[in-house]
Protein backbone atom coordinates (compact mmCIF):
# COMPACT_ATOMS: atom_id res chain seq x y z
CA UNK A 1 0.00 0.00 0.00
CA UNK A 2 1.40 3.15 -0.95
CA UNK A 3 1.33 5.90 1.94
CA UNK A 4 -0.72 8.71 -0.04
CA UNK A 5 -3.12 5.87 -0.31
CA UNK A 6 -3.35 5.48 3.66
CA UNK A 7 -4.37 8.18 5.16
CA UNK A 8 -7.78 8.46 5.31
CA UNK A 9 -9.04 4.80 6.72
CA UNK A 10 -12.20 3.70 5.55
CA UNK A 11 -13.24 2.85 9.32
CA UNK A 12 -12.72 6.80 10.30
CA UNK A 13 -16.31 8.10 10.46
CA UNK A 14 -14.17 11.72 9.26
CA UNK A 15 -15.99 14.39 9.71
CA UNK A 16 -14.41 16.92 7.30
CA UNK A 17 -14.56 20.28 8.29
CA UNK A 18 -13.10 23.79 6.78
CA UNK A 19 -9.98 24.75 5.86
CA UNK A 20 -7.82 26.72 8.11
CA UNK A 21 -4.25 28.78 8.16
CA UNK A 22 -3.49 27.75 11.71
CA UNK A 23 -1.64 31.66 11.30
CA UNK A 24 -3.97 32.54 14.76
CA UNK A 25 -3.65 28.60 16.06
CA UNK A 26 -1.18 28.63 19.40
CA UNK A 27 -0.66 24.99 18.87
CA UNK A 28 -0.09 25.09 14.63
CA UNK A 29 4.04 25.02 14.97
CA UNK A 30 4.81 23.11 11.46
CA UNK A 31 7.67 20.18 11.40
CA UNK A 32 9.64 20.89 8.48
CA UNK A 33 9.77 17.66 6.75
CA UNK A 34 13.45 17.42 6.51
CA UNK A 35 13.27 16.68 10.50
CA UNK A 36 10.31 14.13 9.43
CA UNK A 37 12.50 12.30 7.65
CA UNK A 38 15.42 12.22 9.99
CA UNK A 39 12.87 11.15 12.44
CA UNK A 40 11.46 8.05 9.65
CA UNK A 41 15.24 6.94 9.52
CA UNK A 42 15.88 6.95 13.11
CA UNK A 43 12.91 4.47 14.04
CA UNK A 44 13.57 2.18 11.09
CA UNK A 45 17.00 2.12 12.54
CA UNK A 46 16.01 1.21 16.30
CA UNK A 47 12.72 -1.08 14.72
CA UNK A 48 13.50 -2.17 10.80
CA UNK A 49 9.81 -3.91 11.33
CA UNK A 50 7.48 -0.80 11.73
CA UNK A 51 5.24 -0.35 9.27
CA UNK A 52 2.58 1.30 9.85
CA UNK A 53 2.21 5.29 11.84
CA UNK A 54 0.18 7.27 13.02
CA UNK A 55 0.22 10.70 13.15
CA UNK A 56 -2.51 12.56 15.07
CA UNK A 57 -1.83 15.95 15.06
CA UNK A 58 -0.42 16.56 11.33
CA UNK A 59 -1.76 20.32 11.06
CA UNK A 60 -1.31 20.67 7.20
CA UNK A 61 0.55 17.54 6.92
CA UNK A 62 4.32 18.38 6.76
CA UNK A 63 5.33 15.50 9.21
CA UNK A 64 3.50 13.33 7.00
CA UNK A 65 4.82 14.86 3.86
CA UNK A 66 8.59 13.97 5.96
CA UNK A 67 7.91 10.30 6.63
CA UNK A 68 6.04 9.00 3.44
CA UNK A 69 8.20 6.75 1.79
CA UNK A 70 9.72 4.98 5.20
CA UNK A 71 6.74 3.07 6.23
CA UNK A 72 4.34 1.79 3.85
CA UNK A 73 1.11 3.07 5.54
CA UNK A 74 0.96 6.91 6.99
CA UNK A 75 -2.49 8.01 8.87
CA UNK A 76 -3.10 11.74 9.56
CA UNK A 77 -5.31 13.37 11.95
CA UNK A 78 -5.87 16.36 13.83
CA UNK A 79 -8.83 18.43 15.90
CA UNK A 80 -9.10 20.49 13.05
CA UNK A 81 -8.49 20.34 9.47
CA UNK A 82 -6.03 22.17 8.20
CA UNK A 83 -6.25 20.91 4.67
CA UNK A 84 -8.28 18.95 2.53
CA UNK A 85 -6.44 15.05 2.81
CA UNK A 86 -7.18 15.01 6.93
CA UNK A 87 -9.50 13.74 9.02
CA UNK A 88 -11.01 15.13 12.32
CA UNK A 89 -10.22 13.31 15.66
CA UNK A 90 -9.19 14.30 19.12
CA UNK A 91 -6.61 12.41 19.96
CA UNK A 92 -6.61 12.96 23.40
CA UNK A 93 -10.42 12.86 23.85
CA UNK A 94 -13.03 10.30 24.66
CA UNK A 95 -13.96 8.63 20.92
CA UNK A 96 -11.97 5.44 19.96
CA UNK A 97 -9.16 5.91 18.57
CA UNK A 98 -9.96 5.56 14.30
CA UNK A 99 -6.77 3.71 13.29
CA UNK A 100 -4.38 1.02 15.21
CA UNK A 101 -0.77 1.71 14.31
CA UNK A 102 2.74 0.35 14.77
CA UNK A 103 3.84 3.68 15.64
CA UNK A 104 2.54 6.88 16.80
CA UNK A 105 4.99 9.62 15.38
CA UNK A 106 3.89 13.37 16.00
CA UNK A 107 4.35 16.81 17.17
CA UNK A 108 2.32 17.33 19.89
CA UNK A 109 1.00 20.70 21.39
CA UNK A 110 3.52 21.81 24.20
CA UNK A 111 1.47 23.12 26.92
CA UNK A 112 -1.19 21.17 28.94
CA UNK A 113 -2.41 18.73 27.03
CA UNK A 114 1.40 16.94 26.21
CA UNK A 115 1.49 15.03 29.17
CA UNK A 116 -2.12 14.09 27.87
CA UNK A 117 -0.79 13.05 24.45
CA UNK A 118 2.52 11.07 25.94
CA UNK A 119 0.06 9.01 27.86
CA UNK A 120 -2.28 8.56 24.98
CA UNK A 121 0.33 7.42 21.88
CA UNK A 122 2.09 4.99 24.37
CA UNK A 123 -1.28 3.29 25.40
CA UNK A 124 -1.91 3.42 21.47
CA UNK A 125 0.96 2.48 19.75
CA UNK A 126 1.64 -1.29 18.78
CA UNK A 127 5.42 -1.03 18.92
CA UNK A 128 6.82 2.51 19.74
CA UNK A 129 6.25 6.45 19.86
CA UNK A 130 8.37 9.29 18.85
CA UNK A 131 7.39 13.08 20.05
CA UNK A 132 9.53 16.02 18.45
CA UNK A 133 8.97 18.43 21.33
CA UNK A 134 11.80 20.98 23.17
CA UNK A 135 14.64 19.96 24.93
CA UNK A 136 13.04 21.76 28.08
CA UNK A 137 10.10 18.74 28.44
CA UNK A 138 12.99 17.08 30.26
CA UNK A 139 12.40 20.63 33.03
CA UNK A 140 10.07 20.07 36.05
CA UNK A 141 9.16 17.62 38.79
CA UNK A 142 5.67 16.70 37.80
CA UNK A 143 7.00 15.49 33.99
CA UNK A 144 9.99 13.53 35.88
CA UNK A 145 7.53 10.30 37.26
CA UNK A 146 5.76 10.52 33.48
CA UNK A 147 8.87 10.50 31.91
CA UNK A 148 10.72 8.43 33.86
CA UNK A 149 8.38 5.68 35.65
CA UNK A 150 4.63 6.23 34.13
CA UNK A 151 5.54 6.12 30.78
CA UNK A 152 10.13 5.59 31.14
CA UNK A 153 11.21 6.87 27.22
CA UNK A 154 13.81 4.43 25.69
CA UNK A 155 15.80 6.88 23.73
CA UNK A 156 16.37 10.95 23.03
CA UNK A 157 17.34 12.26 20.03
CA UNK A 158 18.55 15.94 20.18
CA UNK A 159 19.16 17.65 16.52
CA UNK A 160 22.60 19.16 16.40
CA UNK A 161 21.54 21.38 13.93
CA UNK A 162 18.76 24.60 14.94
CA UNK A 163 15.26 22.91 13.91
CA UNK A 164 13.42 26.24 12.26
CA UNK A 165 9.64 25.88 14.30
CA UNK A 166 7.59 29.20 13.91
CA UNK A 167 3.90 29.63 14.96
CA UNK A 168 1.86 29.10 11.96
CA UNK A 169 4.02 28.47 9.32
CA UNK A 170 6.80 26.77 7.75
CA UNK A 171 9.79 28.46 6.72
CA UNK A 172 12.85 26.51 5.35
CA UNK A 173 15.47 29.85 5.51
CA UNK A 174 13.96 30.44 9.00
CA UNK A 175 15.81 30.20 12.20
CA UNK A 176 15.03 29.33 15.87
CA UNK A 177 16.25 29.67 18.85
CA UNK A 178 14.88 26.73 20.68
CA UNK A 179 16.39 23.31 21.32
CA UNK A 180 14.47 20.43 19.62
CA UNK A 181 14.55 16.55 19.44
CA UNK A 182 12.82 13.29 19.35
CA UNK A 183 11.97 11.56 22.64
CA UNK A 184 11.02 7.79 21.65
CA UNK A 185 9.54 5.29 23.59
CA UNK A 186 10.28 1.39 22.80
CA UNK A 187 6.91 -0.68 23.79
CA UNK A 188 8.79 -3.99 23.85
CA UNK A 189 10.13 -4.37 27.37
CA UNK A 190 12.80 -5.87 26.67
CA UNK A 191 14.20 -4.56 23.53
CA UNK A 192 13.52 -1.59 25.26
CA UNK A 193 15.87 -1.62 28.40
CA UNK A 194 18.76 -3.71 26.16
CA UNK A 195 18.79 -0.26 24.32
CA UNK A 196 18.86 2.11 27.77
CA UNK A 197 22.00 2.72 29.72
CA UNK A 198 22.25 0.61 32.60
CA UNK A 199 24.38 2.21 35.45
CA UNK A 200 24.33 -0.09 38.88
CA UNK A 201 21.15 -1.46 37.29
CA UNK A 202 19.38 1.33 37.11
CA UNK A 203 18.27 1.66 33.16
CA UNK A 204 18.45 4.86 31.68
CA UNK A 205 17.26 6.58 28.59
CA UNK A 206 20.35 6.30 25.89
CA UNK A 207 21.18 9.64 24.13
CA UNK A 208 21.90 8.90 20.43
CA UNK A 209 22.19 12.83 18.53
CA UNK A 210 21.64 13.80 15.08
CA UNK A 211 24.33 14.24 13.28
CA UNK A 212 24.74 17.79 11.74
CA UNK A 213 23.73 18.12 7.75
CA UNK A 214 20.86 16.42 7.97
CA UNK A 215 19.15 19.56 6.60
CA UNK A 216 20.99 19.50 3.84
CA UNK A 217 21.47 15.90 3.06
CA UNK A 218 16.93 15.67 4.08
CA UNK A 219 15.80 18.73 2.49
CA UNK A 220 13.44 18.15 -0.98
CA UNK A 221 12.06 20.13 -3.69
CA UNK A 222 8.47 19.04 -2.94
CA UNK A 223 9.14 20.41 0.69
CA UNK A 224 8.50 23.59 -1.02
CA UNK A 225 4.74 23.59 -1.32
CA UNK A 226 4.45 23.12 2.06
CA UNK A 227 6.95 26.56 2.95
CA UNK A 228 3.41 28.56 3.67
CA UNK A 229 0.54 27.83 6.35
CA UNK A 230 -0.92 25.71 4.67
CA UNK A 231 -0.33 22.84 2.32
CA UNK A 232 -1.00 23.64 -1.08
């Protein structure tokens, strides 16, 4: 099955609903797709047999855009639509969730509701879940037992290079001066503490960085139609 054939399941119920800009949304801060793809090769590396993701708050799609063509079958979602190849579901509300994938892969809003959305994808997901979010979700006490003990990640993935995130847009010559990478959570218990650091037998989360150039080495000419608020 071919990914732009996948993301719309027949079993959705969507509800389509009007386009937006996201240009007013506080939570519409657009991946660009060259981190996508970093993120696609990372979790093939750690789990060669995913297949199948999830991604439940795409906005205008330009994670999704990022990880077609490493997994065979790419779902998209979000609260709202934001344009015309999404369907409506809150991921962290009551209804069922529409799809059942190998992976939950997303952005997730920052604020209140990502603790919310951690505790969600790794009920979810069939094998794993990868968040880019800031650096500073490793800050404060009340994320430490989620982090660490509710839901323990496997791995972190900090970009060496400055991810460009701005509200409402995407903008591939923009900068940023935030620190981003990819928390990712390993569902199979074991696979999941061979791959930690274990100091006195305590596991801990294993640090593997992104080599710098992935911009460069990522970026594509179709990422272009996505450089505006939304896709075209």
């Amino acid at each position: 099955m071919n990914a732009a054939d996948a993301v719309i399941p027949r079993a959705s119920m969507a509800v389509m609903a009007h386009r937006r800009t996201g240009s007013d949304d506080a939570d519409f801060f657009p991946t660009p797709p060259w981190a996508a793809r970093a993120m696609g090769e990372r979790i093939k590396q750690l789990d060669p047999m995913a297949a199948t993701v999830w991604e439940p708050a795409c906005g205008a799609g330009h994670m999704v855009h990022g990880l077609r063509g490493y997994f065979p079958a790419v779902w998209a979602s979000d609260l709202c639509v934001y344009g015309d190849h999404h369907f409506v579901h809150d991921f962290i509300g009551d209804a069922p969730s529409p799809v059942v994938a190998d992976w939950i892969i997303t952005n997730p809003p920052f604020g209140d509701a990502l603790p919310a959305f951690i505790r969600r994808a790794y009920a979810e997901a069939r094998r794993g879940v990868a968040m880019f979010v800031r650096a500073g979700v490793l800050e404060g006490q009340a994320r430490h037992g989620l982090l660490y003990a509710e839901c323990p990640y496997t791995v972190f993935c900090p970009f060496s290079e400055r991810v460009p995130i701005h509200r409402g847009r995407y903008d591939a010559d923009g900068t940023s001066a935030a620190f981003y990478g990819v928390f990712i959570w390993i569902k199979d218990q074991r696979r999941h503490r061979q791959m930690m650091s274990v100091i006195d037998g305590v596991a801990y989360p294993a640090v593997m960085p992104f080599a710098p150039g992935l911009e460069a080495r990522l970026a594509r000419q179709s990422d272009a139609a996505f450089a505006v608020g939304v896709a075209a």
